[in-house]
PDB file of N, CA and C in Angstrom:
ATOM      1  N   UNK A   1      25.096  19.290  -0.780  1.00  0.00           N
ATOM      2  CA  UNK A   1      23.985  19.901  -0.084  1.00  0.00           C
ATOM      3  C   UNK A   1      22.856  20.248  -1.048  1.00  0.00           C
ATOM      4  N   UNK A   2      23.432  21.002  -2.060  1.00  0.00           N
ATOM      5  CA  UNK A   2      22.141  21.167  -3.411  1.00  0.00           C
ATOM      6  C   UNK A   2      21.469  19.658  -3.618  1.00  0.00           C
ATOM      7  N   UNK A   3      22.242  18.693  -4.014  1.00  0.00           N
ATOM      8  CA  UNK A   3      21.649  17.776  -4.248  1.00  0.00           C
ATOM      9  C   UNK A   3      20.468  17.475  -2.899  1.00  0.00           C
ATOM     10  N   UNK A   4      20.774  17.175  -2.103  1.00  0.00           N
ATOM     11  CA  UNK A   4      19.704  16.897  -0.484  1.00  0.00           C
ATOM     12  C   UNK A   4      18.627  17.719  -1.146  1.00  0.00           C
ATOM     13  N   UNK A   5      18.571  18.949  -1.056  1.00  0.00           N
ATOM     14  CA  UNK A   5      17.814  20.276  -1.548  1.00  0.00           C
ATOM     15  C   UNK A   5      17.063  19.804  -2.291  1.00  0.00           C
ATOM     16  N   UNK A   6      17.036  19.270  -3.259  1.00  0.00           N
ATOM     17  CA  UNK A   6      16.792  19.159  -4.488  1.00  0.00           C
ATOM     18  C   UNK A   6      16.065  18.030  -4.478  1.00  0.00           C
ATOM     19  N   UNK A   7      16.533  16.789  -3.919  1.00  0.00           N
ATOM     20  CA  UNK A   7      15.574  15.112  -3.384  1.00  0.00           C
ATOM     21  C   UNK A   7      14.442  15.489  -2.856  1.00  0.00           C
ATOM     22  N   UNK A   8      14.900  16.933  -1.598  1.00  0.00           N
ATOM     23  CA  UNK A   8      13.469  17.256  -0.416  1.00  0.00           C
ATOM     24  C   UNK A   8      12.391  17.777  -1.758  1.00  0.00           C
ATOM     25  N   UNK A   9      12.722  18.651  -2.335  1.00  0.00           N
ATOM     26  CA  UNK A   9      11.600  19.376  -3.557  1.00  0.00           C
ATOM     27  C   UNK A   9      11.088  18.599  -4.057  1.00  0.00           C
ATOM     28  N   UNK A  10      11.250  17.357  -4.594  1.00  0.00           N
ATOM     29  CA  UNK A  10      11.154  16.225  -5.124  1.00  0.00           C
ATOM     30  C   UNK A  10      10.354  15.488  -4.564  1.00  0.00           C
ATOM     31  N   UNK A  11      10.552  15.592  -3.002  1.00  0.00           N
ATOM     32  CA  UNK A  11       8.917  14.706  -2.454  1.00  0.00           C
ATOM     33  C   UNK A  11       8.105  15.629  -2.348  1.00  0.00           C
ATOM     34  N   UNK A  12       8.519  16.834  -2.095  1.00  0.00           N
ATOM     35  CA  UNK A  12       7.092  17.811  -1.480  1.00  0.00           C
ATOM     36  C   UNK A  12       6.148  17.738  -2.693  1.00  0.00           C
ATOM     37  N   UNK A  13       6.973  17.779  -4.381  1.00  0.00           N
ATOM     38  CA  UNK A  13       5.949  17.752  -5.486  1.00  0.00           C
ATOM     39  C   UNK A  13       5.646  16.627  -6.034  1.00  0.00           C
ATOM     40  N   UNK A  14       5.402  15.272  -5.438  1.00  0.00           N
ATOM     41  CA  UNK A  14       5.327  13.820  -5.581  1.00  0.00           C
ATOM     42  C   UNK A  14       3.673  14.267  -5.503  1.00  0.00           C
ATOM     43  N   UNK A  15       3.106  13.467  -6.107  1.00  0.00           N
ATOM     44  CA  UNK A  15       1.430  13.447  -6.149  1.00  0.00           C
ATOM     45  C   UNK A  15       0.815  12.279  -5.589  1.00  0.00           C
ATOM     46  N   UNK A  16      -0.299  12.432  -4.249  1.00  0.00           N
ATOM     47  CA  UNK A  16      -0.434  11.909  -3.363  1.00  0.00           C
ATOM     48  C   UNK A  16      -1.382  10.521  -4.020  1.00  0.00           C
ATOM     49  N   UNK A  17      -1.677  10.941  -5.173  1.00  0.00           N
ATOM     50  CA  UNK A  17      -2.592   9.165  -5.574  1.00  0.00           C
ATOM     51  C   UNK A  17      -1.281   8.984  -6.069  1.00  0.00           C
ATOM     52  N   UNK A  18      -0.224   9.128  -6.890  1.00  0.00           N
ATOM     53  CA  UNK A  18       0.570   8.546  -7.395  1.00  0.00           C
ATOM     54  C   UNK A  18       1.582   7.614  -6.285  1.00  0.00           C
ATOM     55  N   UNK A  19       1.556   8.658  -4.798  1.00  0.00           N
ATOM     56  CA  UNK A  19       2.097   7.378  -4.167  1.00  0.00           C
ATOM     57  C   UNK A  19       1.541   6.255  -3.538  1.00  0.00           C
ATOM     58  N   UNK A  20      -0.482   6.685  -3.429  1.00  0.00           N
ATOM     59  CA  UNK A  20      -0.879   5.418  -3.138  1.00  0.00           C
ATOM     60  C   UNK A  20      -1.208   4.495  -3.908  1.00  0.00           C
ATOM     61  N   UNK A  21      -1.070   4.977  -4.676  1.00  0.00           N
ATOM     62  CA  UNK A  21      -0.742   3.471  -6.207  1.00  0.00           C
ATOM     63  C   UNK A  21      -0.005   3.083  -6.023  1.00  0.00           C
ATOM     64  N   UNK A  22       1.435   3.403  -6.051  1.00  0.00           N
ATOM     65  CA  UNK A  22       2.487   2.723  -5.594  1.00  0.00           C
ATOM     66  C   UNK A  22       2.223   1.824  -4.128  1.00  0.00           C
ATOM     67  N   UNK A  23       2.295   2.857  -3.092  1.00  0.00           N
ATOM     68  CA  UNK A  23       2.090   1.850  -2.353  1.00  0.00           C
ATOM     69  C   UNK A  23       0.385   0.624  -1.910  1.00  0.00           C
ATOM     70  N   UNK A  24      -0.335   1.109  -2.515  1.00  0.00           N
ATOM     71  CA  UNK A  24      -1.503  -0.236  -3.045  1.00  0.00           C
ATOM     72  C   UNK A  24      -0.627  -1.422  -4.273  1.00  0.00           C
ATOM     73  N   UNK A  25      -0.029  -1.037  -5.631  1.00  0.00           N
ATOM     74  CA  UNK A  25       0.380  -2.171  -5.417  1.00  0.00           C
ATOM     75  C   UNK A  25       1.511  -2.979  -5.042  1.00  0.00           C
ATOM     76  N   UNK A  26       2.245  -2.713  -4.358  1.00  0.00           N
ATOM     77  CA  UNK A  26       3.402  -2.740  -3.256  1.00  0.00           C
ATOM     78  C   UNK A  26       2.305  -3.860  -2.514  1.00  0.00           C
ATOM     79  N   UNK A  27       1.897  -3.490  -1.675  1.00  0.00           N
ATOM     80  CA  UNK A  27       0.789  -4.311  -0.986  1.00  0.00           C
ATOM     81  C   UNK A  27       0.531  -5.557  -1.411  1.00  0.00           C
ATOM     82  N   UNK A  28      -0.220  -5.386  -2.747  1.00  0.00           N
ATOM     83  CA  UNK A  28      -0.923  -6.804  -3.939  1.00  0.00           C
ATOM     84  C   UNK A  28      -0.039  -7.757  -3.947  1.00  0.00           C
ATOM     85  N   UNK A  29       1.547  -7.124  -4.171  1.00  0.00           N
ATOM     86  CA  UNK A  29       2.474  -7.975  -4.392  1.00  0.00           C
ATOM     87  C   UNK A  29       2.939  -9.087  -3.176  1.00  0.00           C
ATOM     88  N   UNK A  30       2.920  -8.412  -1.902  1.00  0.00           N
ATOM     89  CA  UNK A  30       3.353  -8.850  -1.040  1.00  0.00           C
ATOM     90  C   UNK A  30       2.190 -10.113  -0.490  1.00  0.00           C
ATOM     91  N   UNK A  31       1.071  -9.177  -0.690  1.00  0.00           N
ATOM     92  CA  UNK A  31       0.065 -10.132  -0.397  1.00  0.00           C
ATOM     93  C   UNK A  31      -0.201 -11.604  -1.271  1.00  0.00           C
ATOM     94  N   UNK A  32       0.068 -11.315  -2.962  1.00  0.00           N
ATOM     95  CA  UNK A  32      -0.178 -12.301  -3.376  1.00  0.00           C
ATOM     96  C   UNK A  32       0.968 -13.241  -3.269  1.00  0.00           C
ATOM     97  N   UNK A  33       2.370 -13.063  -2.172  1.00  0.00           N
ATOM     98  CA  UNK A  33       3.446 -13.937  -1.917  1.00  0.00           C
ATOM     99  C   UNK A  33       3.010 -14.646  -0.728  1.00  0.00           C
ATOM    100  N   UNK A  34       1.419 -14.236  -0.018  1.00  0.00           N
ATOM    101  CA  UNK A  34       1.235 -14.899   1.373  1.00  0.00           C
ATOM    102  C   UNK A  34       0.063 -16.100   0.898  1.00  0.00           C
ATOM    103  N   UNK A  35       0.414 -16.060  -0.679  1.00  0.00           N
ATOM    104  CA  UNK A  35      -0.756 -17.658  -1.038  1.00  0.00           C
ATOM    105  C   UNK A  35      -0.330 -18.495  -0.530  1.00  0.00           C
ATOM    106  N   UNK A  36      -1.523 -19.179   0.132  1.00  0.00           N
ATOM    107  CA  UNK A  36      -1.308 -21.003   0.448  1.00  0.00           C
ATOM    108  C   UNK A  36      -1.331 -20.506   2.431  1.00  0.00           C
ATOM    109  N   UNK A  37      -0.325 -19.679   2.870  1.00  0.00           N
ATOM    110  CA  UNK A  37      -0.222 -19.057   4.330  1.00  0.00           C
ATOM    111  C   UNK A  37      -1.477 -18.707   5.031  1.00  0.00           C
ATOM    112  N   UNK A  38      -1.568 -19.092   6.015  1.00  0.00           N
ATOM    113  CA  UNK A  38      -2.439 -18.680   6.580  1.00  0.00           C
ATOM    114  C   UNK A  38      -2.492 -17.504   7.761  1.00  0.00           C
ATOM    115  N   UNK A  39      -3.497 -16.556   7.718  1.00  0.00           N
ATOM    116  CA  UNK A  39      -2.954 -15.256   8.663  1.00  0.00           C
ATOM    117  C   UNK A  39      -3.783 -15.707   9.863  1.00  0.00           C
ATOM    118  N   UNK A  40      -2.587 -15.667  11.124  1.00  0.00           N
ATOM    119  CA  UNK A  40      -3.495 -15.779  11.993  1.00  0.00           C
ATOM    120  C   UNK A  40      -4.158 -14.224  12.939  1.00  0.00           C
ATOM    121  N   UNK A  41      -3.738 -13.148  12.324  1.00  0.00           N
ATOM    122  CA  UNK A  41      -4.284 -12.013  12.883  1.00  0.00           C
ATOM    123  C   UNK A  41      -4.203 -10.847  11.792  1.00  0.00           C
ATOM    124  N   UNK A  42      -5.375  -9.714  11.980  1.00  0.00           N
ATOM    125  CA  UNK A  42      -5.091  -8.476  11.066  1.00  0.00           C
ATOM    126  C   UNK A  42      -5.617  -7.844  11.718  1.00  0.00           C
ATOM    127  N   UNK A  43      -4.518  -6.665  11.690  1.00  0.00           N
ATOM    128  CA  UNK A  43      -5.098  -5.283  12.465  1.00  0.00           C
ATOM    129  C   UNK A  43      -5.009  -3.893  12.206  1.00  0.00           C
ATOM    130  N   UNK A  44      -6.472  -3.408  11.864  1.00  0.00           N
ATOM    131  CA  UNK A  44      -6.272  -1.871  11.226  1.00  0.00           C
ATOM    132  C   UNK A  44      -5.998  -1.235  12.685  1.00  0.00           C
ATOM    133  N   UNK A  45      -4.828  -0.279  12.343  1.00  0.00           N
ATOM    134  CA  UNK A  45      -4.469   0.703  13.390  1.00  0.00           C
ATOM    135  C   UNK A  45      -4.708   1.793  12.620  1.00  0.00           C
ATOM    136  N   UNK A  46      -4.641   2.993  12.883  1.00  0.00           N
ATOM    137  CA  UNK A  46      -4.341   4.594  12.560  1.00  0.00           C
ATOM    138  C   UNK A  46      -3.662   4.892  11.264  1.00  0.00           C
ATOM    139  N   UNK A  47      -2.542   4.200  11.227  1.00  0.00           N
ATOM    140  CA  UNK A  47      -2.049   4.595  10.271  1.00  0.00           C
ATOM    141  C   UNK A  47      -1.291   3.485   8.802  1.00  0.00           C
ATOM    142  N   UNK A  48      -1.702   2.484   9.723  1.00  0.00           N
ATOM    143  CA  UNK A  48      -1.085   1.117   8.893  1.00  0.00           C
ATOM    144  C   UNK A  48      -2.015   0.191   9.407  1.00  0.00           C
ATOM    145  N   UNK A  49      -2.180  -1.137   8.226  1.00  0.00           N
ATOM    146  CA  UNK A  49      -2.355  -2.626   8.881  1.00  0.00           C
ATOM    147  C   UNK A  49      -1.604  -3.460   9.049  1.00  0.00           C
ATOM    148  N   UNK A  50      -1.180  -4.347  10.365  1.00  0.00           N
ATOM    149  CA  UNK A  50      -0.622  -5.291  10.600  1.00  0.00           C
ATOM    150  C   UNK A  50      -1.384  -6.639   9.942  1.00  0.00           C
ATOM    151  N   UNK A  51      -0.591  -7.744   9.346  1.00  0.00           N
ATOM    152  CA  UNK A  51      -1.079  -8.740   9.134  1.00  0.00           C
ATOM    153  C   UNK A  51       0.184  -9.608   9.760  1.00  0.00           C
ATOM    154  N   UNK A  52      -0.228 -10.714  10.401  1.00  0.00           N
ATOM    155  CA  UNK A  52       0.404 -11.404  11.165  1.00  0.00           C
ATOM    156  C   UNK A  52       0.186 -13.108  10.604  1.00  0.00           C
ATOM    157  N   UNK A  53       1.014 -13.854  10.031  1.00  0.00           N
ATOM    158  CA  UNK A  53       0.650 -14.747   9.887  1.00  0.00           C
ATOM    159  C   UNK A  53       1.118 -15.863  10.705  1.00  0.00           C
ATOM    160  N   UNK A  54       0.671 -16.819  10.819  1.00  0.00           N
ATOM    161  CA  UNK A  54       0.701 -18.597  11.490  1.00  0.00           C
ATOM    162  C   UNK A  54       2.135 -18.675  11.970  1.00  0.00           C
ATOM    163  N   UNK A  55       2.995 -18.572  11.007  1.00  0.00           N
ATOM    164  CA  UNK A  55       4.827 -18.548  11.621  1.00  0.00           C
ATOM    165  C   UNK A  55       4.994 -17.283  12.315  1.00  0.00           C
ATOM    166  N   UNK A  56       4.343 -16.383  12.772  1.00  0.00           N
ATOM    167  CA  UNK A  56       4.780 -15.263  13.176  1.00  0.00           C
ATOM    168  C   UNK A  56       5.682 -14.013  12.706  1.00  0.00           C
ATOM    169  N   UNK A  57       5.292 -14.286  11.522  1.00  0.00           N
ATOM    170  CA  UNK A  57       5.988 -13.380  10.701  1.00  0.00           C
ATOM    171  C   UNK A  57       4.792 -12.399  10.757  1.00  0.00           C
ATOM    172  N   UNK A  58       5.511 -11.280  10.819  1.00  0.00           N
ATOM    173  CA  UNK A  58       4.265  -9.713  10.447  1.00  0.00           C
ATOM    174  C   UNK A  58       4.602  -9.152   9.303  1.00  0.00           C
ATOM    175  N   UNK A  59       3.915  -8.793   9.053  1.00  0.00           N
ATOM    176  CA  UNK A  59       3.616  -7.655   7.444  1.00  0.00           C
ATOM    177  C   UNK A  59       2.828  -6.553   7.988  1.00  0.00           C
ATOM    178  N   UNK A  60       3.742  -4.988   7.096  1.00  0.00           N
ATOM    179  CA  UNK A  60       2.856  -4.232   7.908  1.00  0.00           C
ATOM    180  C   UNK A  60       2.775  -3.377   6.380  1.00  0.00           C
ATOM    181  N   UNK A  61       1.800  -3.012   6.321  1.00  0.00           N
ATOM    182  CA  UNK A  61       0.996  -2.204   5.122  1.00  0.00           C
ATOM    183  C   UNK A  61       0.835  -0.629   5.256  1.00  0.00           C
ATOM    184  N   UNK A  62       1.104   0.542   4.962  1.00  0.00           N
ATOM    185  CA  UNK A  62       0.914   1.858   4.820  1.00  0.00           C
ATOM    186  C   UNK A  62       0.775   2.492   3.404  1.00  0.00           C
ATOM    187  N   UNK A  63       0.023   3.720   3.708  1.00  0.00           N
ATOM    188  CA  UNK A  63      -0.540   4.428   2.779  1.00  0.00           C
ATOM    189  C   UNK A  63      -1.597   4.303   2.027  1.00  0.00           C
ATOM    190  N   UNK A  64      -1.500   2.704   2.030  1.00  0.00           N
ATOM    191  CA  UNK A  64      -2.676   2.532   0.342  1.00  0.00           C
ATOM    192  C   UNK A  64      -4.089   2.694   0.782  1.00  0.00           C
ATOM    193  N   UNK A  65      -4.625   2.926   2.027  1.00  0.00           N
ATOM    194  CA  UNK A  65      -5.885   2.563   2.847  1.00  0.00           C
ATOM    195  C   UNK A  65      -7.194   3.055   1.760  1.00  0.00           C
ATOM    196  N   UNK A  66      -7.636   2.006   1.478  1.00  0.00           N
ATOM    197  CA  UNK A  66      -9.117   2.765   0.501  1.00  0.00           C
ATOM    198  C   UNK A  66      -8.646   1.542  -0.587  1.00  0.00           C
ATOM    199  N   UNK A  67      -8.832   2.183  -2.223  1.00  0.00           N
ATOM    200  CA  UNK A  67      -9.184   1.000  -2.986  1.00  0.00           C
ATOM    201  C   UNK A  67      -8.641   1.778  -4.281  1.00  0.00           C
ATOM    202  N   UNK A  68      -7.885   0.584  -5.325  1.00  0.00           N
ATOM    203  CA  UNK A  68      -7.292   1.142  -6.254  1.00  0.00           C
ATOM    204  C   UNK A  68      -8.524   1.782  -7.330  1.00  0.00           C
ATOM    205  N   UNK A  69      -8.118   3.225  -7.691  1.00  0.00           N
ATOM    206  CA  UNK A  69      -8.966   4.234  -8.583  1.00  0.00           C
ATOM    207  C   UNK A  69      -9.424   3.939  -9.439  1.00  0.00           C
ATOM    208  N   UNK A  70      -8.478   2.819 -10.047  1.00  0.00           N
ATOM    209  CA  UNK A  70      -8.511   2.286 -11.533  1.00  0.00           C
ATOM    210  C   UNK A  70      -9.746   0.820 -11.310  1.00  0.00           C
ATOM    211  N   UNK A  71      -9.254   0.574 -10.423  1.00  0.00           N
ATOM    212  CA  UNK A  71     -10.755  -0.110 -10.030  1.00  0.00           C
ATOM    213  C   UNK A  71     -12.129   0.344 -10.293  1.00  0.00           C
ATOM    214  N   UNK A  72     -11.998   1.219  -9.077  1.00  0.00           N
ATOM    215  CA  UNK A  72     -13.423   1.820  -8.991  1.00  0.00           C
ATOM    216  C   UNK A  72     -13.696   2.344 -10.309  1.00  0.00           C
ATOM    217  N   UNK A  73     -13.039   2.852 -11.046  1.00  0.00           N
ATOM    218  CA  UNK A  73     -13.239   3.486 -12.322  1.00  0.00           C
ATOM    219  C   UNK A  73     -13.848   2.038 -13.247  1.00  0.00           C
ATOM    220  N   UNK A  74     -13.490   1.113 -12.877  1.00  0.00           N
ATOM    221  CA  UNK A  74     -13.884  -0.040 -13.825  1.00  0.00           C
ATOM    222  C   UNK A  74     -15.120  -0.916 -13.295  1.00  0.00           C
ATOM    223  N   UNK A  75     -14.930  -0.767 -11.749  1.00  0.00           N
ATOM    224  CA  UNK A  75     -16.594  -1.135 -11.350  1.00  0.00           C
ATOM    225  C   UNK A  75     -17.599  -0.028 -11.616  1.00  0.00           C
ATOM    226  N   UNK A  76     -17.528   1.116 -11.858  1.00  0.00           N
ATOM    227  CA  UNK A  76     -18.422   2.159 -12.197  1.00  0.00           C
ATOM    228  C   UNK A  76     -18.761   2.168 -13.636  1.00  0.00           C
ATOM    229  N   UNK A  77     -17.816   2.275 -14.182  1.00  0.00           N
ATOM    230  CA  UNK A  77     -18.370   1.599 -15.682  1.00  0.00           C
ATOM    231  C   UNK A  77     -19.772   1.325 -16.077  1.00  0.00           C
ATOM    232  N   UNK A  78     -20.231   1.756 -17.253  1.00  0.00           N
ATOM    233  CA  UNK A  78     -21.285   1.301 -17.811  1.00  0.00           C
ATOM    234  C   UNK A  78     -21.288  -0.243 -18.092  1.00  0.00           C
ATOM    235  N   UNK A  79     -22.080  -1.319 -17.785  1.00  0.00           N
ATOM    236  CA  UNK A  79     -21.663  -2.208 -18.954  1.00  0.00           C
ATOM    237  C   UNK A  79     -22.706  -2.596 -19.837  1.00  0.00           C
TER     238      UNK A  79
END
């Protein structure tokens, strides 16, 4: 039971860009496995995007919504 206890504390103090990094590149990965595929649908809902491709396979995406930090930090950049 301590242990359970102890996992829950563990997400409550998880840091909320640290999990959308994770899950942004979670995403990249999956996405860059849909090269060559073609999607025949994408759909932002509320809380996730569906991507649906040609065989009917779906992919569904959460959390990462917006754009990796480390990005923007590198398009902002001086150059």
């Amino acid at each position: 039971m301590n242990d359970r206890i102890d996992e829950l504390i563990d997400l409550l103090e998880a840091e909320p860009e640290g999990l959308r990094t994770a899950e942004f590149l979670q995403a990249r990965d999956v996405l860059c496995g849909l090269a060559g595929r073609r999607v025949a649908e994408a759909v932002i809902e509320d809380t996730r995007v569906v991507v649906t491709t040609d065989d009917g396979c779906r992919y569904y995406f959460y959390g990462f919504l917006g754009s990796d930090s480390s990005a923007r930090a590198a398009k902002s950049a001086p150059t």
